[in-house]
Protein backbone atom coordinates (compact mmCIF):
# COMPACT_ATOMS: atom_id res chain seq x y z
CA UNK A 1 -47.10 196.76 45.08
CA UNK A 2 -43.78 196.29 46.74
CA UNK A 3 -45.19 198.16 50.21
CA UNK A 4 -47.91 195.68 50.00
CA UNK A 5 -46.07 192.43 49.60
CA UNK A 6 -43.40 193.83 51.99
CA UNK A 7 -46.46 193.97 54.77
CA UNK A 8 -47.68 191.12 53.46
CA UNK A 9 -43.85 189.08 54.03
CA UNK A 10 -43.37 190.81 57.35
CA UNK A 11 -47.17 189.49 58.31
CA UNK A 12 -46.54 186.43 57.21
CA UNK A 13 -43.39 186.29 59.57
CA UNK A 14 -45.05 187.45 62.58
CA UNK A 15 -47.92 184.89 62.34
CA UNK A 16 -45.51 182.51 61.91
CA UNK A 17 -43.82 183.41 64.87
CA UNK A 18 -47.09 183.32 66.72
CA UNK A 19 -47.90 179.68 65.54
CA UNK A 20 -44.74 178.49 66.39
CA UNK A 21 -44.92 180.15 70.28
CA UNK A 22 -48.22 178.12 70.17
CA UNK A 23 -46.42 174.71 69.62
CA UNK A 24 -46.36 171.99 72.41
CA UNK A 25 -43.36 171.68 74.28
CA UNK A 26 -41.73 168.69 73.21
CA UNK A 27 -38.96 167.41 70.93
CA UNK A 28 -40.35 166.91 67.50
CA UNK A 29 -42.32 170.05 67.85
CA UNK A 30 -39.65 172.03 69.30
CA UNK A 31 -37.16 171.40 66.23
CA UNK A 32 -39.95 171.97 63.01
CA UNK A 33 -41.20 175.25 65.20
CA UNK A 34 -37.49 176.43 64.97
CA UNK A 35 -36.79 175.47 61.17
CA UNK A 36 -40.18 177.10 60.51
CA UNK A 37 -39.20 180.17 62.88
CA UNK A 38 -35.94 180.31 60.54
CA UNK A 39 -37.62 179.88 56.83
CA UNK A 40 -40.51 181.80 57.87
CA UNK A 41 -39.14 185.19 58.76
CA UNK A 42 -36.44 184.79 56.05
CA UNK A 43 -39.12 185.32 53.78
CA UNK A 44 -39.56 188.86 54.99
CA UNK A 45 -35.79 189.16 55.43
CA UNK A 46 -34.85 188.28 51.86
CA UNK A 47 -37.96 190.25 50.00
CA UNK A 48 -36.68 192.97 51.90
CA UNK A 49 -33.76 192.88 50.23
CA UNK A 50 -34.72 192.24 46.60
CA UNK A 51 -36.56 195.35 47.79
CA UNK A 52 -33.15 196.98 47.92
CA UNK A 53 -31.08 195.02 44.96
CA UNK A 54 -28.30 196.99 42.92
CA UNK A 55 -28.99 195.13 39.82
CA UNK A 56 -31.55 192.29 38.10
CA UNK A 57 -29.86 189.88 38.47
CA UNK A 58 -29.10 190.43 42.84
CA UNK A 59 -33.32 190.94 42.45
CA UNK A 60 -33.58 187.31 41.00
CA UNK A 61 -31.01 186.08 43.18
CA UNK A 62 -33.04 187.18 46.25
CA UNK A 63 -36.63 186.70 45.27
CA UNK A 64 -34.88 183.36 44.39
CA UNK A 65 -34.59 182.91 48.29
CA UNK A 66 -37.88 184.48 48.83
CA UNK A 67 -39.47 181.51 46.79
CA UNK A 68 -37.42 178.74 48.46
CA UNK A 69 -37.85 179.88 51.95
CA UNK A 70 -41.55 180.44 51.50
CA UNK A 71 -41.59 176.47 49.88
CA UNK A 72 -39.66 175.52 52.84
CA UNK A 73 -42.09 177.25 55.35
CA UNK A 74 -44.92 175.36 53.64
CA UNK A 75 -42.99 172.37 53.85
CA UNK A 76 -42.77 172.56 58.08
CA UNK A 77 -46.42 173.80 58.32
CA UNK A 78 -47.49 171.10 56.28
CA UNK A 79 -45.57 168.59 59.04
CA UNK A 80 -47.33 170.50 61.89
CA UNK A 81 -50.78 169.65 60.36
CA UNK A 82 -50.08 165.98 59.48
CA UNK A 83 -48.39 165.35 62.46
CA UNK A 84 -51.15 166.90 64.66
CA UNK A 85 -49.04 169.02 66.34
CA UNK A 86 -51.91 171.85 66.43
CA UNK A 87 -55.14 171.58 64.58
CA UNK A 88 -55.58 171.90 61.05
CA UNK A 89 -57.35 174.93 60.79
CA UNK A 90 -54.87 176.68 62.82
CA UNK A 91 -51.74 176.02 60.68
CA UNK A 92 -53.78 176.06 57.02
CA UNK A 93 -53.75 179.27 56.42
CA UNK A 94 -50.64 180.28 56.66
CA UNK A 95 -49.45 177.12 54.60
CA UNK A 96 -52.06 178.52 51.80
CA UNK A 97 -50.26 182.28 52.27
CA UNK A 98 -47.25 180.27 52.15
CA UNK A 99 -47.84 179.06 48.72
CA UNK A 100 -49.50 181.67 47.48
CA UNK A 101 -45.80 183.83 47.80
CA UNK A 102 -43.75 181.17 46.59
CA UNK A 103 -46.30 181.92 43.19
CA UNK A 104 -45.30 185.38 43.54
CA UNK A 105 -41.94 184.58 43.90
CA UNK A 106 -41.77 182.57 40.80
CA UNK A 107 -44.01 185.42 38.64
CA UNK A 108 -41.86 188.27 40.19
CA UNK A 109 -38.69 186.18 38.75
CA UNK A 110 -40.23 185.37 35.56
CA UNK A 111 -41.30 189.13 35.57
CA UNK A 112 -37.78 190.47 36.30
CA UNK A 113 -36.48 187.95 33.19
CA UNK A 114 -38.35 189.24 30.84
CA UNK A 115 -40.89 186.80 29.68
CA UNK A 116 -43.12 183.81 30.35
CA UNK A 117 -42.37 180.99 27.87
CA UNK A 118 -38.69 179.86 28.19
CA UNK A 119 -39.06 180.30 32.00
CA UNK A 120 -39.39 176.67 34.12
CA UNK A 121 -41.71 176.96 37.20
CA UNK A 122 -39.68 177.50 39.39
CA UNK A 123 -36.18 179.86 39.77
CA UNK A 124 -34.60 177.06 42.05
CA UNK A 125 -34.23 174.94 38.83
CA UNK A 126 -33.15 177.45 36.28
CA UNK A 127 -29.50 177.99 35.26
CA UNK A 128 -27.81 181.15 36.25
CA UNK A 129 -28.04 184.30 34.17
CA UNK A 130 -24.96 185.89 32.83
């Protein structure tokens, strides 16, 4: 599982980098392509480190990152479809794959805590493990 969603992270990245080469040339496009450049291949950057963590806790702290980058990447590709900035189609798959890690973000936290129940949606939110 953790070769696939490391493919799947770097993937996610490069298409990301693809859209954003595909945005027009002006201003407003210009800045959300390079915020969504930034949170996009962070994704991959930061899974590959959880990859990699010493301890649980380092793991929750990075998938942590994992799930807010991803919700930040939807965030931008979201703007580039309401905005019009390219069409709709183009840009709403990757928000869907977008979403769909932040989910396994938050179940790979939960996961790593050891249970379900006491868990809030999301890691951003919860308080800091000792």
């Amino acid at each position: 599982m953790r070769n696939d969603l490391k493919q799947r992270t770097k993937s996610f990245a490069l298409s990301a980098i693809r859209l954003v080469e595909e945005l027009p040339h002006h201003r407003s496009a210009e800045v959300i392509g390079h915020q969504l450049l930034r949170s996009g291949t962070s994704v991959a950057a930061n899974y590959r480190s959880a990859c990699r963590a010493r301890s649980r806790k380092e793991f929750i702290a990075k998938m942590g990152i994992v799930e807010e980058e991803a919700d930040e990447s939807q965030f931008w590709l979201e703007l580039i479809i309401e905005h019009g900035l390219l069409p709709a189609e183009r840009a709403s798959t990757l928000r869907d794959e977008a979403g769909q890690l932040v989910a396994i973000a938050v179940t790979s936290i939960r996961t790593a805590r050891g249970g379900r129940g006491s868990i809030p949606h999301s890691a951003l939110h919860t308080p800091q493990l000792a």
